[in-house]
N, C-alpha and C. Protein backbone atom coordinates (compact mmCIF):
# COMPACT_ATOMS: atom_id res chain seq x y z
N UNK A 1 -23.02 50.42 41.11
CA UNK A 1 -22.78 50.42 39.68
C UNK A 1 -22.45 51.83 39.17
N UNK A 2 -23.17 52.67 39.65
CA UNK A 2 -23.01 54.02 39.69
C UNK A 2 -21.27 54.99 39.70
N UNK A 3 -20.83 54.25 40.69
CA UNK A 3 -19.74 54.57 41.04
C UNK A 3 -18.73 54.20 40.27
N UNK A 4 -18.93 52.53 39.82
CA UNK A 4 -18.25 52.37 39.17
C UNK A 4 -17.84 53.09 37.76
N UNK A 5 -19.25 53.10 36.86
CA UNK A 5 -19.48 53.75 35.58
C UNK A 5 -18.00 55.40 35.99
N UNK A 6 -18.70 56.25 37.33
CA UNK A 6 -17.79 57.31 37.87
C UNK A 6 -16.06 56.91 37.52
N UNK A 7 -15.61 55.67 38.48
CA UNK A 7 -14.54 55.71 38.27
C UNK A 7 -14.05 55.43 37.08
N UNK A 8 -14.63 54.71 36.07
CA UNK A 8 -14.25 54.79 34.95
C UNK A 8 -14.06 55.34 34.46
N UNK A 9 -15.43 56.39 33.75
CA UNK A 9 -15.32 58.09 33.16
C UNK A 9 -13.78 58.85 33.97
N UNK A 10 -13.49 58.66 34.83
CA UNK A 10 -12.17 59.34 35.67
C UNK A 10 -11.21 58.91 35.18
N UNK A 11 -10.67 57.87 35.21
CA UNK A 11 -9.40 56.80 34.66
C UNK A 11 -9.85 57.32 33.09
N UNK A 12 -10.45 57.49 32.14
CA UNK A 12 -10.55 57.40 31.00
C UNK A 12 -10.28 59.13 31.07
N UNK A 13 -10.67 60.07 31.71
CA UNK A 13 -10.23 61.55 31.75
C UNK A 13 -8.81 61.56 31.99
N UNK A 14 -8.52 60.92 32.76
CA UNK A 14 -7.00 60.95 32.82
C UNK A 14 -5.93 60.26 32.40
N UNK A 15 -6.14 59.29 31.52
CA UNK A 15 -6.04 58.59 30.42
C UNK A 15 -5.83 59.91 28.77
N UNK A 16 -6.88 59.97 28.65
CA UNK A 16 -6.91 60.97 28.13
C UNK A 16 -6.19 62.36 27.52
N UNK A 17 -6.16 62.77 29.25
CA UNK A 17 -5.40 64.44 29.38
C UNK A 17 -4.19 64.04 29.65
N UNK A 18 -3.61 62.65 29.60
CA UNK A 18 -2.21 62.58 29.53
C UNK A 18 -1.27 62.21 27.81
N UNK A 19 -2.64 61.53 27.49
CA UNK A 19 -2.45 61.96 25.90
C UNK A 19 -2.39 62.93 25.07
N UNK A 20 -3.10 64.10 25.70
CA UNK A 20 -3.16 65.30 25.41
C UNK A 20 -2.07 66.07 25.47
N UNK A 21 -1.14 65.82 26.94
CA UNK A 21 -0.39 66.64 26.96
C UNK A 21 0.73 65.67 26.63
N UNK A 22 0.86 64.47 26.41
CA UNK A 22 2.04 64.16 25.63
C UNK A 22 2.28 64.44 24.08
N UNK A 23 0.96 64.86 23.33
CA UNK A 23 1.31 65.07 22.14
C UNK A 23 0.73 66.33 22.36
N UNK A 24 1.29 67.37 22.61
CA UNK A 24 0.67 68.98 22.56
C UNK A 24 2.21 69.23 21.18
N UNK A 25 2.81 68.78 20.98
CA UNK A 25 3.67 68.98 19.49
C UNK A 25 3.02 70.09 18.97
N UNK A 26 3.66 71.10 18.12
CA UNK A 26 3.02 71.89 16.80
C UNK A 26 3.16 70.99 15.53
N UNK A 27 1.94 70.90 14.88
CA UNK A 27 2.34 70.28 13.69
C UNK A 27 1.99 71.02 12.50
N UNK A 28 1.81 71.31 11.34
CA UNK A 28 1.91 72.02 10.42
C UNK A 28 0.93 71.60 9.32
N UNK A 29 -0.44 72.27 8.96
CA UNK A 29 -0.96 71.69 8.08
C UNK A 29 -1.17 72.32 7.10
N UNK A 30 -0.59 72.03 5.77
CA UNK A 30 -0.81 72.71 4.91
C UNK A 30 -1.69 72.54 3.49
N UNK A 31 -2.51 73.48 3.20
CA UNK A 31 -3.84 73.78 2.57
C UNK A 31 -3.20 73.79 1.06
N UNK A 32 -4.46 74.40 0.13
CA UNK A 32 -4.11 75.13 -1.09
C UNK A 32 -3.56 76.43 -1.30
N UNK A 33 -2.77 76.70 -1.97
CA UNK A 33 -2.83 78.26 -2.32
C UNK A 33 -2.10 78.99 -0.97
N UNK A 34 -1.06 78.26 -0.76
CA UNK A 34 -0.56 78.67 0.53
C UNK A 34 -1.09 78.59 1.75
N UNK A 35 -2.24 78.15 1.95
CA UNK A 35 -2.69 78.68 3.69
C UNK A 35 -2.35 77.44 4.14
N UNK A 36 -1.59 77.79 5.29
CA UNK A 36 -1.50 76.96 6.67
C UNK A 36 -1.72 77.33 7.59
N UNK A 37 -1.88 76.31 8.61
CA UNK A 37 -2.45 76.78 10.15
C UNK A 37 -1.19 75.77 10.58
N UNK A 38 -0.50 76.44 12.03
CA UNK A 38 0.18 75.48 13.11
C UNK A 38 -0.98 75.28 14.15
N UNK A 39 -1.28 73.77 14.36
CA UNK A 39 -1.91 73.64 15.62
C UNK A 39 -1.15 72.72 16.55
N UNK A 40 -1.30 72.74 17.31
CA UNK A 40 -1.11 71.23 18.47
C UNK A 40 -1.28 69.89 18.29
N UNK A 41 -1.21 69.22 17.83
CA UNK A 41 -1.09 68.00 17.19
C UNK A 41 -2.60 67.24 17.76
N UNK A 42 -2.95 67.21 19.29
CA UNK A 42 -3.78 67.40 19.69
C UNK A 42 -5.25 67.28 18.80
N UNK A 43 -5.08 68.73 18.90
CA UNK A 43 -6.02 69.21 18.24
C UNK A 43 -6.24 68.75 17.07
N UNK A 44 -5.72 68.83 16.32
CA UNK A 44 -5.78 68.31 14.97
C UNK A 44 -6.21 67.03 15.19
N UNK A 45 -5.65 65.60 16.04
CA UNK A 45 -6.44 64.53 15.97
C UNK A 45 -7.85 64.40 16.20
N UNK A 46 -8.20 65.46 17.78
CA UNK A 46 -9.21 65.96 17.47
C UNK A 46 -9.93 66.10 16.93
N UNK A 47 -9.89 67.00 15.78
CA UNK A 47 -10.85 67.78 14.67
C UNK A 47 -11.00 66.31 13.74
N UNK A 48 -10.34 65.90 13.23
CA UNK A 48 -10.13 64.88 12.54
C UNK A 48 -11.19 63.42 12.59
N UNK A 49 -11.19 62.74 14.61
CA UNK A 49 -12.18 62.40 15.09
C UNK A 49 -13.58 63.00 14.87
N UNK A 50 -13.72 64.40 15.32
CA UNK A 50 -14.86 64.65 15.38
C UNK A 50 -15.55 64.85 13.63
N UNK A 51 -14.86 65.24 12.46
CA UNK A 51 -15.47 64.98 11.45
C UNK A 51 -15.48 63.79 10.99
N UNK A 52 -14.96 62.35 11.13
CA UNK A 52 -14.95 61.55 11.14
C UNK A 52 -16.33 60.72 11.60
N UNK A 53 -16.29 61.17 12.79
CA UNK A 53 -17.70 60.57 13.49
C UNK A 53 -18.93 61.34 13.06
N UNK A 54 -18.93 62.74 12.63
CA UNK A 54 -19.99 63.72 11.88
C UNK A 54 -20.24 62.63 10.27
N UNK A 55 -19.15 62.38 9.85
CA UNK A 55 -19.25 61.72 8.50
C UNK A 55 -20.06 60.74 8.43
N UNK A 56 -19.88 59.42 9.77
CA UNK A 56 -20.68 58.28 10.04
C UNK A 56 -21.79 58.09 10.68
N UNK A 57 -21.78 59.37 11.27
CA UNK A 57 -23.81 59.83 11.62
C UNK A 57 -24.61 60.16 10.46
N UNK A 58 -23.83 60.94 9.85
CA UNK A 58 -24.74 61.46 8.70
C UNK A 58 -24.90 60.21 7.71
N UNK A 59 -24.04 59.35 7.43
CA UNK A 59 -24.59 57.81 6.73
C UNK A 59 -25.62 57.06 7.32
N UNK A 60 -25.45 57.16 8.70
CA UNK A 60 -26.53 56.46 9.35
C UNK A 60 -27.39 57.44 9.54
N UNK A 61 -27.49 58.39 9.41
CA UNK A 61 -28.82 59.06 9.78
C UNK A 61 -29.72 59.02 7.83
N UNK A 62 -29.08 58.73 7.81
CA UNK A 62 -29.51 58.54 5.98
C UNK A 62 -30.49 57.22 5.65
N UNK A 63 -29.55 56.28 6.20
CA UNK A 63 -30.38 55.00 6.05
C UNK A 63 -31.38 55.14 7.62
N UNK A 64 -31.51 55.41 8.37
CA UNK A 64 -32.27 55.49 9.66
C UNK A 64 -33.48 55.79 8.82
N UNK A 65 -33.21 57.59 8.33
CA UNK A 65 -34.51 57.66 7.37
C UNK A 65 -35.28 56.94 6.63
N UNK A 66 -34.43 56.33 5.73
CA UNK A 66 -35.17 55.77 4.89
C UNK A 66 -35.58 54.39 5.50
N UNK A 67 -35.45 54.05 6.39
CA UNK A 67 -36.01 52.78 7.05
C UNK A 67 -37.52 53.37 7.72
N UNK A 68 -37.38 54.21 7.62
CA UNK A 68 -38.58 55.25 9.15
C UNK A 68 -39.25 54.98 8.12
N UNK A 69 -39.08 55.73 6.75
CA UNK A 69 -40.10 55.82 5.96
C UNK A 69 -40.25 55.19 5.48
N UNK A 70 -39.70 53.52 5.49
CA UNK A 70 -40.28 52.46 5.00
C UNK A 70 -41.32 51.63 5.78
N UNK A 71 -40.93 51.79 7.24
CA UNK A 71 -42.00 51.33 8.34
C UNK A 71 -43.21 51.99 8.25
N UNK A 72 -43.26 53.32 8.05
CA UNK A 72 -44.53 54.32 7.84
C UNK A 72 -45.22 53.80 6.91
N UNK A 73 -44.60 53.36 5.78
CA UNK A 73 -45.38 53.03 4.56
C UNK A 73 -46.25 51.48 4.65
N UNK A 74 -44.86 50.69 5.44
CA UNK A 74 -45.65 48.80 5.50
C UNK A 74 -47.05 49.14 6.61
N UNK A 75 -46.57 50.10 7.58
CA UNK A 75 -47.77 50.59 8.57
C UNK A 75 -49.08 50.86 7.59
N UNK A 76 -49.10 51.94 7.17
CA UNK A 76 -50.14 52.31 6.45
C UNK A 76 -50.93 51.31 5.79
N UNK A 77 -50.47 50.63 5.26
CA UNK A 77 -50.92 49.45 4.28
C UNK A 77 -50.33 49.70 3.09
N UNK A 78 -49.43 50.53 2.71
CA UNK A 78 -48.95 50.96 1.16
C UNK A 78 -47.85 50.19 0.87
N UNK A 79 -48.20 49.11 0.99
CA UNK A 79 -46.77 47.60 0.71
C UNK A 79 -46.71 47.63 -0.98
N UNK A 80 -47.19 48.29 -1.30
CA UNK A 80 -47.61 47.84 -3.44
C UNK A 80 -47.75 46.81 -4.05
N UNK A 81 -47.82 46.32 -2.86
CA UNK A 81 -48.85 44.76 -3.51
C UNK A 81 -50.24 45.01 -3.52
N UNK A 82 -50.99 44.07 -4.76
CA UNK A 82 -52.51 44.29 -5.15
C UNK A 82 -52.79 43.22 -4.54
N UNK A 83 -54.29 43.49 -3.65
CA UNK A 83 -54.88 42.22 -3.56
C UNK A 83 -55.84 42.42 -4.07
């Protein structure tokens, strides 16, 4: 099973780094107030992914919390119901 999981991670690296280098393009992104950066097109999907997925941790790490601290509370006995 081991191996397999291996050859996969491999085929998916090289999968990958051929996407990479088919879109290595410069593309042009431009800001406010004049600033631009040229990057690699790459890259930019990149960056894009990774704040993307930063965006949808931090939602779920939001409600994660507040679930923690709702289990802490039914734990305790602090449900706010009177008996």
């Amino acid at each position: 099973m081991r191996s397999l999981i291996w050859i996969f991670r491999a085929v998916a690296f090289v999968l990958l780094l051929g996407f990479a280098i088919k879109n290595s393009g410069i593309v042009n992104l431009s800001f406010f107030f004049g600033l631009s950066w040229q990057l690699p097109l790459v890259f930019v999907m990149l960056l894009f992914f990774v704040l993307g997925a930063v965006v949808g941790l931090t939602g779920t790490f939001a409600t994660v919390l507040s679930q923690r601290r709702e289990l802490a509370r039914l734990r305790d006995g602090r449900d706010g119901t009177a008996s």
